[in-house]
PDB file of N, CA and C in Angstrom:
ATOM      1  N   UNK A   1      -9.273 136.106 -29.911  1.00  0.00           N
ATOM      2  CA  UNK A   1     -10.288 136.158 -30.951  1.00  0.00           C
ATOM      3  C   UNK A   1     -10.636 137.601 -31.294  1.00  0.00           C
ATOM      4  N   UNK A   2     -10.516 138.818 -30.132  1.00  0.00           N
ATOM      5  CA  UNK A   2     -11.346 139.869 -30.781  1.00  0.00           C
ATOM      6  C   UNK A   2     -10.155 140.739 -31.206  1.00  0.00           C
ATOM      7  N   UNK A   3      -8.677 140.282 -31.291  1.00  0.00           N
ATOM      8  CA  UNK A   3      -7.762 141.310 -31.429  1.00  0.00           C
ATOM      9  C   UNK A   3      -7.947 140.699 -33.446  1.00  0.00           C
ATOM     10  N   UNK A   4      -7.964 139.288 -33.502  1.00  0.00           N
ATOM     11  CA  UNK A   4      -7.830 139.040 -35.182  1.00  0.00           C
ATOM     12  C   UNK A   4      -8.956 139.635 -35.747  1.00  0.00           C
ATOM     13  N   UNK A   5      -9.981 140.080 -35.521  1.00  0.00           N
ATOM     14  CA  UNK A   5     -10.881 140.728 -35.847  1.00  0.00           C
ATOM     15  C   UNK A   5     -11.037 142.052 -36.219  1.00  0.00           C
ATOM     16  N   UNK A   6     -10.484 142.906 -35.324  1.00  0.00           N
ATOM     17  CA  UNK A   6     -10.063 144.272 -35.192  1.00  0.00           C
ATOM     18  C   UNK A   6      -8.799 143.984 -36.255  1.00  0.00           C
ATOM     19  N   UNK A   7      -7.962 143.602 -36.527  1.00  0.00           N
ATOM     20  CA  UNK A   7      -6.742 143.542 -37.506  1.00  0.00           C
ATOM     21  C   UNK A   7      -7.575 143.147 -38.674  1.00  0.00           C
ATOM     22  N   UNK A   8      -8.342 141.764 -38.914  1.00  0.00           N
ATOM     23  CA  UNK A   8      -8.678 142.176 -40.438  1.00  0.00           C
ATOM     24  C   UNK A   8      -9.568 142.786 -40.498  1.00  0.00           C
ATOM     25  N   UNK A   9     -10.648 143.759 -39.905  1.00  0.00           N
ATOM     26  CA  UNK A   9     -11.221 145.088 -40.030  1.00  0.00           C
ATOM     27  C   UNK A   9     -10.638 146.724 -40.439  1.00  0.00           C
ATOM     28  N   UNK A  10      -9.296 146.056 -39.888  1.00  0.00           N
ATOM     29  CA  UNK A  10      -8.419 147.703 -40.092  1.00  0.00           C
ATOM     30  C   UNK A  10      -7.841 147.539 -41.759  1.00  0.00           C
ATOM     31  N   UNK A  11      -7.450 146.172 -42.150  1.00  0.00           N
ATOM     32  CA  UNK A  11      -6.888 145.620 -43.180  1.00  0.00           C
ATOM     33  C   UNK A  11      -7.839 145.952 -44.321  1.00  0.00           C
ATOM     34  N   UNK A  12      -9.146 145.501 -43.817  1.00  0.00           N
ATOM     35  CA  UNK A  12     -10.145 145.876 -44.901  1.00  0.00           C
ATOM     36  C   UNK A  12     -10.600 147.220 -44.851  1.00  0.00           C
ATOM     37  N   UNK A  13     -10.140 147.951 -44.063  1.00  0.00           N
ATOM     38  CA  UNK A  13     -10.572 149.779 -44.385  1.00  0.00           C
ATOM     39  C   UNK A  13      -9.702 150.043 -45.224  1.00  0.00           C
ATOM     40  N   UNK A  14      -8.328 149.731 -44.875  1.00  0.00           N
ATOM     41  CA  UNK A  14      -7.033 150.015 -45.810  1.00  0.00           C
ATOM     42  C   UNK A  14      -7.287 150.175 -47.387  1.00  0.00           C
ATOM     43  N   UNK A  15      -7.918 148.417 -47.588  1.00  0.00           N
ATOM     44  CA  UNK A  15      -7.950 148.070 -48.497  1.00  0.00           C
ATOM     45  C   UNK A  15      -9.063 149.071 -49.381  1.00  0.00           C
ATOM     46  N   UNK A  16      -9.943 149.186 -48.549  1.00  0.00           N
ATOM     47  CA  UNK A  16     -10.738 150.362 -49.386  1.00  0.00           C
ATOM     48  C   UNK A  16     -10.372 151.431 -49.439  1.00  0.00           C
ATOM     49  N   UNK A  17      -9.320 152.518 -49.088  1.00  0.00           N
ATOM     50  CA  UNK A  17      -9.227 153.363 -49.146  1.00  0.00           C
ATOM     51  C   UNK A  17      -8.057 153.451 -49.952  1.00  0.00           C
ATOM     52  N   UNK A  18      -6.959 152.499 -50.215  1.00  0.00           N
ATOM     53  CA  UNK A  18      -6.407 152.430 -51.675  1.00  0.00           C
ATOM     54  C   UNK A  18      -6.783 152.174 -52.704  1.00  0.00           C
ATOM     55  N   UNK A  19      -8.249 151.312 -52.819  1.00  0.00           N
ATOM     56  CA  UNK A  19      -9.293 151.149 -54.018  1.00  0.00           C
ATOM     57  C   UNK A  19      -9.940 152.444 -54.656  1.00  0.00           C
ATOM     58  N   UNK A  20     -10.021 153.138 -53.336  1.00  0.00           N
ATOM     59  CA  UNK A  20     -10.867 154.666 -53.532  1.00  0.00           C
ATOM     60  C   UNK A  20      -9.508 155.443 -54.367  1.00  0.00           C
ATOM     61  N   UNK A  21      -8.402 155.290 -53.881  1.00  0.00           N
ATOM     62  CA  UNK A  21      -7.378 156.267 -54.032  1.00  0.00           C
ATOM     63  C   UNK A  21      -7.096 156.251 -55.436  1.00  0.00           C
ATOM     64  N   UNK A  22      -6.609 154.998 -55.872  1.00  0.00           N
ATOM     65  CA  UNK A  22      -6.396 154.597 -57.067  1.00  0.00           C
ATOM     66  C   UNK A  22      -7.678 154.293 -58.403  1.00  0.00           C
ATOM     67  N   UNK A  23      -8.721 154.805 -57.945  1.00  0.00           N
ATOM     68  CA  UNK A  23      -9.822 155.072 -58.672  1.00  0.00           C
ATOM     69  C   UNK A  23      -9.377 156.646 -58.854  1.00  0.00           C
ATOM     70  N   UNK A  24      -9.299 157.442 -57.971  1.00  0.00           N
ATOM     71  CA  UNK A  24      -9.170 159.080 -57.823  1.00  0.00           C
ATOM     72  C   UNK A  24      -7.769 158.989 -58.897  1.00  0.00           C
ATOM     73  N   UNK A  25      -6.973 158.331 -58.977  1.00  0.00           N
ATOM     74  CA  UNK A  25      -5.689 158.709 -59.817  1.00  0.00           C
ATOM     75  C   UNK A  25      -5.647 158.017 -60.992  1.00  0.00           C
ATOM     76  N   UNK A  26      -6.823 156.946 -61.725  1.00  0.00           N
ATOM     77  CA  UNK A  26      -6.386 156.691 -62.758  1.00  0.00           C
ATOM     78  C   UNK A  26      -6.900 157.470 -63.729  1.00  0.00           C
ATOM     79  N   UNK A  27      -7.960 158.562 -63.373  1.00  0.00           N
ATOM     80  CA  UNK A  27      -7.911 159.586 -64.581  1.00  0.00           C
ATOM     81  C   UNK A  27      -7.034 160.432 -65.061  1.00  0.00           C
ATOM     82  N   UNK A  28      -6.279 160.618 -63.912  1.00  0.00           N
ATOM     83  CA  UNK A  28      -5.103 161.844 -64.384  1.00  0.00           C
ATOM     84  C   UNK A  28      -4.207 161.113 -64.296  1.00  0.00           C
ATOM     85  N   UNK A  29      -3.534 159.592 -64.239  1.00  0.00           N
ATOM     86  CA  UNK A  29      -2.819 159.394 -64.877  1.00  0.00           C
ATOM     87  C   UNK A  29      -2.949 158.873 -66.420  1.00  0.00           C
ATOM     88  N   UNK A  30      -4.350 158.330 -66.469  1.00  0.00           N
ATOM     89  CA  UNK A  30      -3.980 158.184 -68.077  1.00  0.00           C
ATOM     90  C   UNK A  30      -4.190 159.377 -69.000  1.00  0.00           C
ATOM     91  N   UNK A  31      -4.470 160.472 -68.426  1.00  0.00           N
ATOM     92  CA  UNK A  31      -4.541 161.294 -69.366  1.00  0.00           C
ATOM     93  C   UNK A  31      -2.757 162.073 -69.420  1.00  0.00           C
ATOM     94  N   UNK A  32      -1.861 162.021 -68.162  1.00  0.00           N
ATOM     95  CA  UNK A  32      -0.880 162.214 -68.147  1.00  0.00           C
ATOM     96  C   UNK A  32      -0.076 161.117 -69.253  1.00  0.00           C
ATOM     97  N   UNK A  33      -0.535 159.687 -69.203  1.00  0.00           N
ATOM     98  CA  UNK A  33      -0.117 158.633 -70.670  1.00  0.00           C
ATOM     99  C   UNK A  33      -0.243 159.251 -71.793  1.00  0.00           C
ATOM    100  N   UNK A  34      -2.049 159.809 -71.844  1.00  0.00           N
ATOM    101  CA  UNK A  34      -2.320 159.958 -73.758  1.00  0.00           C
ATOM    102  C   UNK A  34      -1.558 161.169 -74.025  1.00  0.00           C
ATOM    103  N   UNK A  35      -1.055 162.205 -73.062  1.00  0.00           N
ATOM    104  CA  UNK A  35      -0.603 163.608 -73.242  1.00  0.00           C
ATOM    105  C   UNK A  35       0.783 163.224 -73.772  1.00  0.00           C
ATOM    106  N   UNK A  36       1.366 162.589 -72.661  1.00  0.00           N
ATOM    107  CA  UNK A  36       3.032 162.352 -72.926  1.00  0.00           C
ATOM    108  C   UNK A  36       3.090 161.612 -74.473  1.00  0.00           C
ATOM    109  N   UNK A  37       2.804 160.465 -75.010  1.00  0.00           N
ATOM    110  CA  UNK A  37       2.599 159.587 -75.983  1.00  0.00           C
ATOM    111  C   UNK A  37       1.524 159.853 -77.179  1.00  0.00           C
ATOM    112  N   UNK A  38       0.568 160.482 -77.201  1.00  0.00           N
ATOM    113  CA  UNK A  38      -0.086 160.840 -78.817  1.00  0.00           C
ATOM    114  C   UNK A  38       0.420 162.488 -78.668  1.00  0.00           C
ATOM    115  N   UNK A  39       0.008 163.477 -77.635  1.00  0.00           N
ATOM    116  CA  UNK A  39       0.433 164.983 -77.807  1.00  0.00           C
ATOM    117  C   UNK A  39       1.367 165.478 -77.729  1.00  0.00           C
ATOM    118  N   UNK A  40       2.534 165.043 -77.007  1.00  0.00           N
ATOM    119  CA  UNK A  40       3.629 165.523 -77.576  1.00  0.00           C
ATOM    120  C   UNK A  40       4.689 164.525 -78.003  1.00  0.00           C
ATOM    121  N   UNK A  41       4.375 163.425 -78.109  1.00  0.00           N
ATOM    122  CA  UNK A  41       5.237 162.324 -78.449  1.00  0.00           C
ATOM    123  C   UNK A  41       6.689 162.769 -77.931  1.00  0.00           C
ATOM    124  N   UNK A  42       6.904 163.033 -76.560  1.00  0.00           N
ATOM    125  CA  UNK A  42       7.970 163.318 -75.518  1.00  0.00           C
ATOM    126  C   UNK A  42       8.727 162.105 -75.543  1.00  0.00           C
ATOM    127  N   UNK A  43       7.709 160.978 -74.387  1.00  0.00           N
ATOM    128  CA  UNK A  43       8.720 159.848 -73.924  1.00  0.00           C
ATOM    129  C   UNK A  43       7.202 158.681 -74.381  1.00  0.00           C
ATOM    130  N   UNK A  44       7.371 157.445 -74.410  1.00  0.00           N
ATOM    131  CA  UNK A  44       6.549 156.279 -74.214  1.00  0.00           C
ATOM    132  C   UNK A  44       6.587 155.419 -72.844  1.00  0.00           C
ATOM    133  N   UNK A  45       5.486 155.905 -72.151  1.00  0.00           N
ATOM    134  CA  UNK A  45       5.974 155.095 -70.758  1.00  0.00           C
ATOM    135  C   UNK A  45       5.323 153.793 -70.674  1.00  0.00           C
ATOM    136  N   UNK A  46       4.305 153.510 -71.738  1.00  0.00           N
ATOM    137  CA  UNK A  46       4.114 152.103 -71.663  1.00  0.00           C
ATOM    138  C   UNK A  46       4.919 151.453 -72.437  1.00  0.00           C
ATOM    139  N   UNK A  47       5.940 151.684 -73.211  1.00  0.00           N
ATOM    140  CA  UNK A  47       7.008 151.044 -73.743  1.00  0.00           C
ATOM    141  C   UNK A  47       7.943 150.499 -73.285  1.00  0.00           C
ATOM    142  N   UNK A  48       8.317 150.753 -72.018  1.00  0.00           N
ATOM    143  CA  UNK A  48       9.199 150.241 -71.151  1.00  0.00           C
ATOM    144  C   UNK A  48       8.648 149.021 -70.037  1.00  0.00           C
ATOM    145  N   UNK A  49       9.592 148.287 -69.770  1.00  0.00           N
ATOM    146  CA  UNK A  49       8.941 147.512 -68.273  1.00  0.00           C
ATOM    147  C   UNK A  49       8.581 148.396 -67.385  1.00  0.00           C
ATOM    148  N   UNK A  50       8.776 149.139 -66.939  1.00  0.00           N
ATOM    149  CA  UNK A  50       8.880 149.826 -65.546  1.00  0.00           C
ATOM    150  C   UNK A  50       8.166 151.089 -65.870  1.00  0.00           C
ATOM    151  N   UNK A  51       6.843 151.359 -65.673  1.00  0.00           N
ATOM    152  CA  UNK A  51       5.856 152.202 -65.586  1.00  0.00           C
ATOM    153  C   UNK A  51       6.136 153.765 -65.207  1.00  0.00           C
ATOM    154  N   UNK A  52       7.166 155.083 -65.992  1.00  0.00           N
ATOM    155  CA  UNK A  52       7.762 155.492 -65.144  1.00  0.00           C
ATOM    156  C   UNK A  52       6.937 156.597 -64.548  1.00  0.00           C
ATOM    157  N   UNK A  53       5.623 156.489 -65.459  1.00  0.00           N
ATOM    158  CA  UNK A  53       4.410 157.144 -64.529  1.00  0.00           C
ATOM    159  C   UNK A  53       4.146 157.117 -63.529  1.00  0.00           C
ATOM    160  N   UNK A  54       3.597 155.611 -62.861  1.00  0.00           N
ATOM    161  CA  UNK A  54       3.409 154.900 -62.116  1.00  0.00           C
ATOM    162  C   UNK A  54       4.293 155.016 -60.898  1.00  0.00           C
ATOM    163  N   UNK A  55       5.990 154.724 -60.942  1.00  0.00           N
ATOM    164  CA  UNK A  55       6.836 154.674 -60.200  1.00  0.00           C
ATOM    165  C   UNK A  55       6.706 156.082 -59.545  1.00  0.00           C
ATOM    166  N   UNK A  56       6.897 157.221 -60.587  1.00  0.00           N
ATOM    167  CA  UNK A  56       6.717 158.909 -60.180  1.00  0.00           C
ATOM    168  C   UNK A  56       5.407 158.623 -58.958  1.00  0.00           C
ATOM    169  N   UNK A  57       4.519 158.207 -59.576  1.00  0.00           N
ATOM    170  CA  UNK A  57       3.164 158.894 -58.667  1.00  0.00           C
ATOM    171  C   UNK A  57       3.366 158.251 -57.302  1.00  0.00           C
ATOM    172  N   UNK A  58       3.897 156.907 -57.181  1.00  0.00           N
ATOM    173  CA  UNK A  58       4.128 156.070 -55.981  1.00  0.00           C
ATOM    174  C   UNK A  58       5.294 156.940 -55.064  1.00  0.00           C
ATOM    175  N   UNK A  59       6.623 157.594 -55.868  1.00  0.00           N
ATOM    176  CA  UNK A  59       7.375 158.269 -55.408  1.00  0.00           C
ATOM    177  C   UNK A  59       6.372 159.399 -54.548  1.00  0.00           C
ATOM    178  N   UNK A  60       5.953 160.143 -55.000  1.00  0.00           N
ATOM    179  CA  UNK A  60       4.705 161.164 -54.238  1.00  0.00           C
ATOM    180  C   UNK A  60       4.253 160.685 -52.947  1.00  0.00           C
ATOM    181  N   UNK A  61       3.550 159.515 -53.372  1.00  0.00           N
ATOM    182  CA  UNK A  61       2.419 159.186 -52.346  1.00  0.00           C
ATOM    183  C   UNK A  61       3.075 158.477 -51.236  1.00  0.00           C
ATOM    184  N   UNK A  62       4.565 157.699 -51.543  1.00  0.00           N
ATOM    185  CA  UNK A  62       5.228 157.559 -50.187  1.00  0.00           C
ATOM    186  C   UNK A  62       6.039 158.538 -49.819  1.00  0.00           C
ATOM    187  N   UNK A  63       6.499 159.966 -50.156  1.00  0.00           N
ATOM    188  CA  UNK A  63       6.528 160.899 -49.436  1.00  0.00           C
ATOM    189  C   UNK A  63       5.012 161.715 -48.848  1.00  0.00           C
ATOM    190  N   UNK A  64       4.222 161.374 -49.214  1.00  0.00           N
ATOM    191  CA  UNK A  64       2.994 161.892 -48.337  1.00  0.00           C
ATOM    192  C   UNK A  64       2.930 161.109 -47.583  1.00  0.00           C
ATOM    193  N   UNK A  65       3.191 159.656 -47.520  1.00  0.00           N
ATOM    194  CA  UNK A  65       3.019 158.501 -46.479  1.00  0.00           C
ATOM    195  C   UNK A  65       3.532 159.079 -45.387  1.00  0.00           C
ATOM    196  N   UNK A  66       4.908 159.795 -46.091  1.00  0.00           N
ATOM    197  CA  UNK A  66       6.457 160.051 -44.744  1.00  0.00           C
ATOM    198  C   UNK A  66       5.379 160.953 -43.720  1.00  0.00           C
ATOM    199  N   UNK A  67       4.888 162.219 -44.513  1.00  0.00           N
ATOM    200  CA  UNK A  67       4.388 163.352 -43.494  1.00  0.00           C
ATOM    201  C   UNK A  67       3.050 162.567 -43.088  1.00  0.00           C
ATOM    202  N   UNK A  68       2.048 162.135 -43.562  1.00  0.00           N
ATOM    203  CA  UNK A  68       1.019 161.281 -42.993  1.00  0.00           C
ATOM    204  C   UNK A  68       1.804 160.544 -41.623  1.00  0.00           C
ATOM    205  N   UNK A  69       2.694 160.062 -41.321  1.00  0.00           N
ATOM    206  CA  UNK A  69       2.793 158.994 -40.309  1.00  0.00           C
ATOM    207  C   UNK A  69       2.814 160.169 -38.804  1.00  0.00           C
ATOM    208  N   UNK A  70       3.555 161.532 -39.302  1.00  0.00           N
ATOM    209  CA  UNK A  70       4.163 162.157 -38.140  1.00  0.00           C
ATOM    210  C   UNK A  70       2.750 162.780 -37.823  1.00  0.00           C
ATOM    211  N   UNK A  71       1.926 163.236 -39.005  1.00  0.00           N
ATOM    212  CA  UNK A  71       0.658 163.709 -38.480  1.00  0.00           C
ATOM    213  C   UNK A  71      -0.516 163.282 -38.029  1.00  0.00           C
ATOM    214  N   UNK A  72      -1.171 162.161 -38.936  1.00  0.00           N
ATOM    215  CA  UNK A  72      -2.074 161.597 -38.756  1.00  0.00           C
ATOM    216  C   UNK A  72      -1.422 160.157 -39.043  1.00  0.00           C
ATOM    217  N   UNK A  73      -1.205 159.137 -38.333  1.00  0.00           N
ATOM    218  CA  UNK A  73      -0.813 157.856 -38.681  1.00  0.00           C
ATOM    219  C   UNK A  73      -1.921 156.958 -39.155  1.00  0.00           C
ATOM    220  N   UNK A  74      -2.917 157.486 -39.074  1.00  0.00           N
ATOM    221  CA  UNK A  74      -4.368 156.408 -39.338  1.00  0.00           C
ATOM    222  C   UNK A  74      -4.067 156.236 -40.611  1.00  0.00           C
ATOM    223  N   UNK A  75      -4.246 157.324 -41.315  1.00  0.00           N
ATOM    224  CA  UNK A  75      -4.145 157.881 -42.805  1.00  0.00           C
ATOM    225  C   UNK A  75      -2.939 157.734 -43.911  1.00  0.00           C
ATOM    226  N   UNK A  76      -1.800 157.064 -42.776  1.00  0.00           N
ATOM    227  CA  UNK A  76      -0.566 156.977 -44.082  1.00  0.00           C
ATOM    228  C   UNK A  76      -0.698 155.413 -44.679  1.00  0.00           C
ATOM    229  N   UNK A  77      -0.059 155.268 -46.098  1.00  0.00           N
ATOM    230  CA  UNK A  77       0.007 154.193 -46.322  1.00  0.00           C
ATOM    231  C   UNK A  77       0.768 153.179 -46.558  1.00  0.00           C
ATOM    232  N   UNK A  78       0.340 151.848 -46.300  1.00  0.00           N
ATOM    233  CA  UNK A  78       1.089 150.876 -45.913  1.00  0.00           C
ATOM    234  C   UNK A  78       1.819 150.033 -47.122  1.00  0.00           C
ATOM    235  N   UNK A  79       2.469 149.427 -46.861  1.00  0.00           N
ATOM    236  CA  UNK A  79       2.655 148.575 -48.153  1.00  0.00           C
ATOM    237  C   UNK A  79       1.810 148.019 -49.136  1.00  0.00           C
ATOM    238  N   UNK A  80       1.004 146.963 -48.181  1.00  0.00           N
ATOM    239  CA  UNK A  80      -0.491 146.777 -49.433  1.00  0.00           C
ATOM    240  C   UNK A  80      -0.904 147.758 -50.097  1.00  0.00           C
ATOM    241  N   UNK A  81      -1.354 148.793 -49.589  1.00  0.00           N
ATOM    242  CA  UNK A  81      -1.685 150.114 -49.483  1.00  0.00           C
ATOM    243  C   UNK A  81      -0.934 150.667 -51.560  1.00  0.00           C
ATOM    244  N   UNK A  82      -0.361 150.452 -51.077  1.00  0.00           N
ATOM    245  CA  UNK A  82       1.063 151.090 -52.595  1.00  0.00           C
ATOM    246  C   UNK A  82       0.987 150.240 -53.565  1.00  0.00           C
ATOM    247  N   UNK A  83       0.920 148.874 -53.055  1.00  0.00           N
ATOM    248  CA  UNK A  83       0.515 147.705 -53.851  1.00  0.00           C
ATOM    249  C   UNK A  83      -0.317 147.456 -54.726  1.00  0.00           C
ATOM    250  N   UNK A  84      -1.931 147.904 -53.696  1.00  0.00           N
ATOM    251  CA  UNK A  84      -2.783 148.222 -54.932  1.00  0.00           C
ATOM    252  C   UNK A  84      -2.746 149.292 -55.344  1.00  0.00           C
ATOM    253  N   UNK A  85      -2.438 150.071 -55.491  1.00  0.00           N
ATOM    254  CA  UNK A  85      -2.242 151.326 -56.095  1.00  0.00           C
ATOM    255  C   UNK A  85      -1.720 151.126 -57.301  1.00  0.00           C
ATOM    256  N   UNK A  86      -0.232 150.626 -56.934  1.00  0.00           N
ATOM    257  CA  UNK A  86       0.453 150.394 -58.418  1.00  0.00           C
ATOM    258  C   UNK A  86      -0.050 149.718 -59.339  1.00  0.00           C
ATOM    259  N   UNK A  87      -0.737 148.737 -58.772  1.00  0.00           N
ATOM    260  CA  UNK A  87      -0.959 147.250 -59.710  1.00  0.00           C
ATOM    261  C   UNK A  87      -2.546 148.162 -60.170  1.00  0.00           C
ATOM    262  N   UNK A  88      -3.417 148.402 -59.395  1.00  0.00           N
ATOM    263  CA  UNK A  88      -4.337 149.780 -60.726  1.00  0.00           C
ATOM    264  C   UNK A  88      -3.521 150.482 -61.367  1.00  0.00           C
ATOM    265  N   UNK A  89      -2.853 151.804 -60.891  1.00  0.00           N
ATOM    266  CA  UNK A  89      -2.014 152.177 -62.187  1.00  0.00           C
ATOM    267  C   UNK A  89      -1.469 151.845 -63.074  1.00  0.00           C
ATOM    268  N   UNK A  90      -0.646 150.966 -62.951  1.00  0.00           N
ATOM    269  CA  UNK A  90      -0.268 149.991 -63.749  1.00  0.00           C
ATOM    270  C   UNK A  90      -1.250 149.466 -65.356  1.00  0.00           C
ATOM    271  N   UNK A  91      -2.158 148.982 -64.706  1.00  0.00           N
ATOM    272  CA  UNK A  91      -3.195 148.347 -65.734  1.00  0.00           C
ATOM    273  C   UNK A  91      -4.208 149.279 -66.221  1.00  0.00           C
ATOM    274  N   UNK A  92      -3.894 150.412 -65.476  1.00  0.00           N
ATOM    275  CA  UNK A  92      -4.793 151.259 -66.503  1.00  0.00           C
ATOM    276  C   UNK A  92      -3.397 152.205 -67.018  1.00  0.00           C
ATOM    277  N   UNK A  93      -2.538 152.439 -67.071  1.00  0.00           N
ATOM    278  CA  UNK A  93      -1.517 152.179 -67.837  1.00  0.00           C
ATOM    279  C   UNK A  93      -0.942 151.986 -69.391  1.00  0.00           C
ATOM    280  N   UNK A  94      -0.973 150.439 -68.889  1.00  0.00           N
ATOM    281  CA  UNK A  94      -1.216 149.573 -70.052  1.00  0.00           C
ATOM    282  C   UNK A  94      -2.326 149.729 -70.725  1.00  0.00           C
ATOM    283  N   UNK A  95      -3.678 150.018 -70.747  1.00  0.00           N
ATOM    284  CA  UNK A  95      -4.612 150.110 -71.190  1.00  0.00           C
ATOM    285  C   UNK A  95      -4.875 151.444 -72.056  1.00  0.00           C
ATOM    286  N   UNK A  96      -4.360 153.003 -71.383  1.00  0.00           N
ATOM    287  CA  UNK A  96      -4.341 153.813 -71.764  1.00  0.00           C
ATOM    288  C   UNK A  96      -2.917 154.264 -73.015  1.00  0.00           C
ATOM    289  N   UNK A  97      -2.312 153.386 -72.584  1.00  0.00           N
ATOM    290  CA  UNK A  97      -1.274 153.889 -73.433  1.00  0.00           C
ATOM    291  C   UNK A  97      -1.483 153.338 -74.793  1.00  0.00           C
ATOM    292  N   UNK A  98      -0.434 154.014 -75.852  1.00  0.00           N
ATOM    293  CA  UNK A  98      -0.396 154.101 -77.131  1.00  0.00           C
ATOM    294  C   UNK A  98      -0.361 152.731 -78.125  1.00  0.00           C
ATOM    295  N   UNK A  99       0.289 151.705 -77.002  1.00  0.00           N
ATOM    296  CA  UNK A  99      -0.282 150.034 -77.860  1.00  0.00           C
ATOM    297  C   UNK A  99      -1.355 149.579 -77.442  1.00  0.00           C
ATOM    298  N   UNK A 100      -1.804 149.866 -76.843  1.00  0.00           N
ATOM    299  CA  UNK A 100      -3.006 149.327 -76.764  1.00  0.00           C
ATOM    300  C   UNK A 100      -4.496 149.972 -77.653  1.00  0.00           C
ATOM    301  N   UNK A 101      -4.382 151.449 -78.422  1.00  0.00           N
ATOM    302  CA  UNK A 101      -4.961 152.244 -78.772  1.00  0.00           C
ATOM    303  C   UNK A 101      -5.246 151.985 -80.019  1.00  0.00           C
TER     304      UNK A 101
END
């Protein structure tokens, strides 16, 4: 009984601290959206299936995962972890980008 407890306690810190994370990154990624798509009309990344904003920033944050595990393992993140991350980026994303505007 007190080990399932301690597991969904650690589950639910997780969970908040990819809520926190992905609050901290959806400003600069949608402003990285409105920049790429109304200011320099470069590429459209909400035009595609595959978010290539999104994918980039996840690329990052599981190489910080890599050095997080060897240094501090509390702190790296897990799959859920990336999960919500994406699925916020993602939808603010979609939201920020140029069809939806």
């Amino acid at each position: 009984m007190g080990t399932s407890t301690s597991i969904c306690v650690g589950k639910s810190k997780s969970i908040y601290k990819a809520i926190f994370l992905g609050c901290i990154l959806i400003p600069f990624n949608s402003y990285w959206v409105v920049t790429i798509e109304m200011g320099r009309y470069l590429a459209y990344p909400t035009c595609i299936s595959l978010f290539f904003n999104v994918v980039f920033t996840l690329f990052v944050l599981q190489l910080l995962s890599l050095i997080l595990v060897r240094l501090l393992p509390r702190l790296a993140f897990t799959s859920h972890d990336l999960l919500i991350i994406y699925t916020m980026l993602s939808i603010a994303s979609g939201i920020s980008g140029l069809d939806m505007m």
